[in-house]
Structures are given as structure tokens and as C-alpha cells.
N, C-alpha and C. Protein backbone atom coordinates (compact mmCIF):
# COMPACT_ATOMS: atom_id res chain seq x y z
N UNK A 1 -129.65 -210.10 -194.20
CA UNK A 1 -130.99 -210.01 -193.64
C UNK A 1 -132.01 -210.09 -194.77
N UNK A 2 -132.94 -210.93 -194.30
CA UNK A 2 -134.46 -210.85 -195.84
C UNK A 2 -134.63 -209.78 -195.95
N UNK A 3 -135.08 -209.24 -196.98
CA UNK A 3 -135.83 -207.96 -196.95
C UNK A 3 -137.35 -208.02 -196.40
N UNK A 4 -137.35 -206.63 -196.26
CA UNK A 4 -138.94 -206.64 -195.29
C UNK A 4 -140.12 -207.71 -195.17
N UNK A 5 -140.84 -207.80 -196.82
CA UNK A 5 -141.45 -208.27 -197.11
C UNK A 5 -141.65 -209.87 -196.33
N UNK A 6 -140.45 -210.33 -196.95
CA UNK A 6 -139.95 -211.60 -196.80
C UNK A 6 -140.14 -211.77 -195.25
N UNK A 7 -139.60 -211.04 -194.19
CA UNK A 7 -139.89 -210.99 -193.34
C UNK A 7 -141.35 -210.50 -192.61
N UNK A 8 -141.90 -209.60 -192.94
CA UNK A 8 -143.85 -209.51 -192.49
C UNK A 8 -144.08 -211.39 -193.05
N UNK A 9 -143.94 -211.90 -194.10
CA UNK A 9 -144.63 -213.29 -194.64
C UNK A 9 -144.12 -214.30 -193.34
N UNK A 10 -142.99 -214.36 -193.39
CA UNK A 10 -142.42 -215.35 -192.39
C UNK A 10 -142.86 -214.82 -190.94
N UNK A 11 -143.31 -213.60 -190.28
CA UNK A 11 -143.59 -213.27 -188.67
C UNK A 11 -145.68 -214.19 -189.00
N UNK A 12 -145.98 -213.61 -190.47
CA UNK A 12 -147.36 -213.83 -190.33
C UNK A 12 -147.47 -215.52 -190.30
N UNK A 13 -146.85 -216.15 -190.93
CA UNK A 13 -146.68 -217.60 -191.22
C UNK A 13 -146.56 -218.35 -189.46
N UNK A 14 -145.25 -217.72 -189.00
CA UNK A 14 -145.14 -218.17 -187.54
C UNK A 14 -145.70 -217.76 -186.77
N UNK A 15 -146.80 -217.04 -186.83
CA UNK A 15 -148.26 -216.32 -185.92
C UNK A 15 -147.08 -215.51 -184.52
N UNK A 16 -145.82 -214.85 -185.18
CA UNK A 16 -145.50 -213.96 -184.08
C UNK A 16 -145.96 -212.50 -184.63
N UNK A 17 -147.17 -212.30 -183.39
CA UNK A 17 -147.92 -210.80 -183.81
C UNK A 17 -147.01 -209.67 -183.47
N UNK A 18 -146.22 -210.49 -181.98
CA UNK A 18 -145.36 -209.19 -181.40
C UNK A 18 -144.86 -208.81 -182.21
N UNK A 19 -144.19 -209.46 -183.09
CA UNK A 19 -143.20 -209.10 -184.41
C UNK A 19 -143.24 -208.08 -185.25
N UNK A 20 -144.57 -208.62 -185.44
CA UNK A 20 -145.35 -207.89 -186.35
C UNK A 20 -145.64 -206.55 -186.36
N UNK A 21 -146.04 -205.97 -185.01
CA UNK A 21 -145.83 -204.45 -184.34
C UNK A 21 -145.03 -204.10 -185.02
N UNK A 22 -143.62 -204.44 -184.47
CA UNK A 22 -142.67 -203.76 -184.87
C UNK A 22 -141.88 -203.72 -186.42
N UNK A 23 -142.32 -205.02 -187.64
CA UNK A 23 -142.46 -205.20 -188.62
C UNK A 23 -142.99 -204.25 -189.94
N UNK A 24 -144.63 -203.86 -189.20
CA UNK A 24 -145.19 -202.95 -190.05
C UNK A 24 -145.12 -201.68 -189.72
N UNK A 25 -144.64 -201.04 -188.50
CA UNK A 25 -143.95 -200.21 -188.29
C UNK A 25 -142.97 -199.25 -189.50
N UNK A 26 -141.79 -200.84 -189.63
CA UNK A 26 -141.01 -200.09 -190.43
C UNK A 26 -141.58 -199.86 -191.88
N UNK A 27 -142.29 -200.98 -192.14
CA UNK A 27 -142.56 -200.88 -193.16
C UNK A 27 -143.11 -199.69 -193.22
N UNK A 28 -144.51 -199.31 -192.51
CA UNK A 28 -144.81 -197.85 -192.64
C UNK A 28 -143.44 -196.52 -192.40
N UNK A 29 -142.45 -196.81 -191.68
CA UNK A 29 -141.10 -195.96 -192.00
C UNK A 29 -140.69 -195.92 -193.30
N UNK A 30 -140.70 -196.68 -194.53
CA UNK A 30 -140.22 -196.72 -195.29
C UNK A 30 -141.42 -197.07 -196.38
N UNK A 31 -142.18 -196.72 -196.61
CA UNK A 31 -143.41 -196.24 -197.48
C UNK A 31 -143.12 -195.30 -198.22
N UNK A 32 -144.13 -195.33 -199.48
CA UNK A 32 -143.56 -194.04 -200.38
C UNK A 32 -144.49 -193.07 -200.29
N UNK A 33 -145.47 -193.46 -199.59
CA UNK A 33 -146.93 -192.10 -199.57
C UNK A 33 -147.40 -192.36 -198.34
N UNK A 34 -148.38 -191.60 -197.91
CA UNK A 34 -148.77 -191.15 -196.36
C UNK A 34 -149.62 -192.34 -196.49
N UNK A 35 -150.46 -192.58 -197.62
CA UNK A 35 -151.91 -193.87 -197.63
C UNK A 35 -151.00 -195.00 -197.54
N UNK A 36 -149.70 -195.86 -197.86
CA UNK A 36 -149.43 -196.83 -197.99
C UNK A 36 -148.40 -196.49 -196.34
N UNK A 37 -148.25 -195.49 -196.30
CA UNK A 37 -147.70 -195.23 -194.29
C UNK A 37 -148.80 -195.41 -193.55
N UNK A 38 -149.32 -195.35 -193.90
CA UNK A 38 -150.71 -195.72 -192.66
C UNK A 38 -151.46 -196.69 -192.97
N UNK A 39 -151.69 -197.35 -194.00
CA UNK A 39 -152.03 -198.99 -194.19
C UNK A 39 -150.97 -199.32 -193.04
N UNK A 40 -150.04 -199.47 -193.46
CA UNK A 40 -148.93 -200.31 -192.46
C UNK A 40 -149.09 -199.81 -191.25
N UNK A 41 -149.42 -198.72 -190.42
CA UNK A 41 -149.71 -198.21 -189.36
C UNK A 41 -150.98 -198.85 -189.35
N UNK A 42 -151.45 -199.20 -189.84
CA UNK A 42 -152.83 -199.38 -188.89
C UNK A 42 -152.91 -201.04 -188.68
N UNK A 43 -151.67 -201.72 -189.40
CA UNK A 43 -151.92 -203.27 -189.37
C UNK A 43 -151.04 -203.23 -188.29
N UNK A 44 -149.81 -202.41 -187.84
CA UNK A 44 -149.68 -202.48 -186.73
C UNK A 44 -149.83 -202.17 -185.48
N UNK A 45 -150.96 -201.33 -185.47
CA UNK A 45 -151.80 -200.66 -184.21
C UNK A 45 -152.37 -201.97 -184.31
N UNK A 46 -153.45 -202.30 -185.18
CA UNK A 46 -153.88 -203.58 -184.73
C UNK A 46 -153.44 -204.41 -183.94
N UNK A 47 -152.09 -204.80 -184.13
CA UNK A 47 -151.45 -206.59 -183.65
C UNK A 47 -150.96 -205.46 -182.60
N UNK A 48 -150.67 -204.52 -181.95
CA UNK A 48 -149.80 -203.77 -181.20
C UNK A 48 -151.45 -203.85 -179.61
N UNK A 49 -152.30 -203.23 -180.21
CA UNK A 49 -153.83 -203.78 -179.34
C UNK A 49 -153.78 -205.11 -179.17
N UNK A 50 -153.58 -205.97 -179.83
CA UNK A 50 -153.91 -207.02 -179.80
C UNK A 50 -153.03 -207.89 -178.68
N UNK A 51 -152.03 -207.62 -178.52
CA UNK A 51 -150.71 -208.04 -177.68
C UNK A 51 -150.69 -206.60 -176.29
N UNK A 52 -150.96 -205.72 -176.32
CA UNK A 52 -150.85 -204.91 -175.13
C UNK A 52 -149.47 -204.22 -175.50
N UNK A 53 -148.65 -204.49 -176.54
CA UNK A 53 -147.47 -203.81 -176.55
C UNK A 53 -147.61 -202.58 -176.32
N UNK A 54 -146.16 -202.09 -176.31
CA UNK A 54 -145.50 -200.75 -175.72
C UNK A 54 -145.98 -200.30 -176.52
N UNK A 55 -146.00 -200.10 -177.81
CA UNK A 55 -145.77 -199.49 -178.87
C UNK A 55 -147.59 -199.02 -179.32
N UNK A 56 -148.59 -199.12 -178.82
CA UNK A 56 -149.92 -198.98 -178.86
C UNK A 56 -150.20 -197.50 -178.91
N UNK A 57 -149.77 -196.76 -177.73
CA UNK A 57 -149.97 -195.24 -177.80
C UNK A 57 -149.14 -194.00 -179.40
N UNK A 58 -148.03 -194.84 -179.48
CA UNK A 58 -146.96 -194.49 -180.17
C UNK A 58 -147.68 -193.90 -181.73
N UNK A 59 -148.37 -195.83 -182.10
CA UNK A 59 -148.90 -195.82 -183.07
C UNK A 59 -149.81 -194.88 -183.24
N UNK A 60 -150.54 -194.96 -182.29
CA UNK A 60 -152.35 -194.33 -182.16
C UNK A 60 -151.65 -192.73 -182.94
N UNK A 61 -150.93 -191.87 -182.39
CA UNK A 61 -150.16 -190.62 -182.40
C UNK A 61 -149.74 -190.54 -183.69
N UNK A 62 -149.14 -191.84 -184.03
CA UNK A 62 -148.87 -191.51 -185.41
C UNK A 62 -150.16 -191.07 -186.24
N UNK A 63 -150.96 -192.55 -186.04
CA UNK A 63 -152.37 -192.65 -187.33
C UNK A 63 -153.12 -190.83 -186.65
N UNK A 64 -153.29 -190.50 -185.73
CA UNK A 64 -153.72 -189.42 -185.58
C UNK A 64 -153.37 -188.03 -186.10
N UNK A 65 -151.76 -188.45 -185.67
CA UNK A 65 -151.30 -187.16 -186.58
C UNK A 65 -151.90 -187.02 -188.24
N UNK A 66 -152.00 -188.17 -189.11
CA UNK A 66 -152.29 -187.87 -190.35
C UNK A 66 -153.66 -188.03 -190.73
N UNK A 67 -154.74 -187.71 -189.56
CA UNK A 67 -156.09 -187.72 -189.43
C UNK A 67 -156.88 -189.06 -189.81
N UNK A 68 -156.03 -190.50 -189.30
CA UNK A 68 -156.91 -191.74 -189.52
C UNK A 68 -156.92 -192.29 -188.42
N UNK A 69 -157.76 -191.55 -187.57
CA UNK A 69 -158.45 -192.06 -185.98
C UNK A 69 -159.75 -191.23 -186.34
């Protein structure tokens, strides 16, 4: 499997946003600080609004929990 990176470049390249949700997600799972966990949380709340995905409330809860709403 690519590693992450490699993969966010190739979902952004092929304009799949759904992807992307779930993409920067992990990436924010696997962050080394709360500011670079919630960059990635918030690029995927974005594309997660942007598409109506499931995953919209999920996010919001997250970025809230660490007071960036």
C-alpha cells in the first residue's frame, strides 16, 4: 500500500473528495501533535461538508472536542 501521503496527492490529483474524508482523517489519527491533528481534521470536515458524508458530525465532535469550532 502507498503510504499516506502518496495517497492524500493521488485522491487530490483524481478530485475524489469522498476519499479524502476519510484520507485526512487518518492522517489526523496518526499526527504527532493536537495542531497538526486538527489541520488534518479540519481539511476533512471540509471535503466531508462538502460531499454530505457520514462522517460530518463525527468530525465536527472531534475539532470541538479540542476547542477548534
Amino acid at each position: 500500500m502507498k503510504p499516506l501521503d502518496a495517497q492524500l496527492l493521488a485522491a487530490h490529483a483524481a478530485g475524489d473528495h469522498w476519499g479524502l474524508v476519510d484520507l485526512y482523517a487518518q492522517a489526523a489519527d496518526q499526527a504527532n501533535d493536537v495542531d497538526a491533528a486538527c489541520f488534518y481534521l479540519t481539511h476533512a470536515y471540509i471535503f466531508a461538508l462538502e460531499q454530505n458524508h457520514p462522517a460530518c458530525n463525527a468530525l465536527y465532535q472531534r475539532l470541538l472536542a479540542e476547542g477548534r469550532v
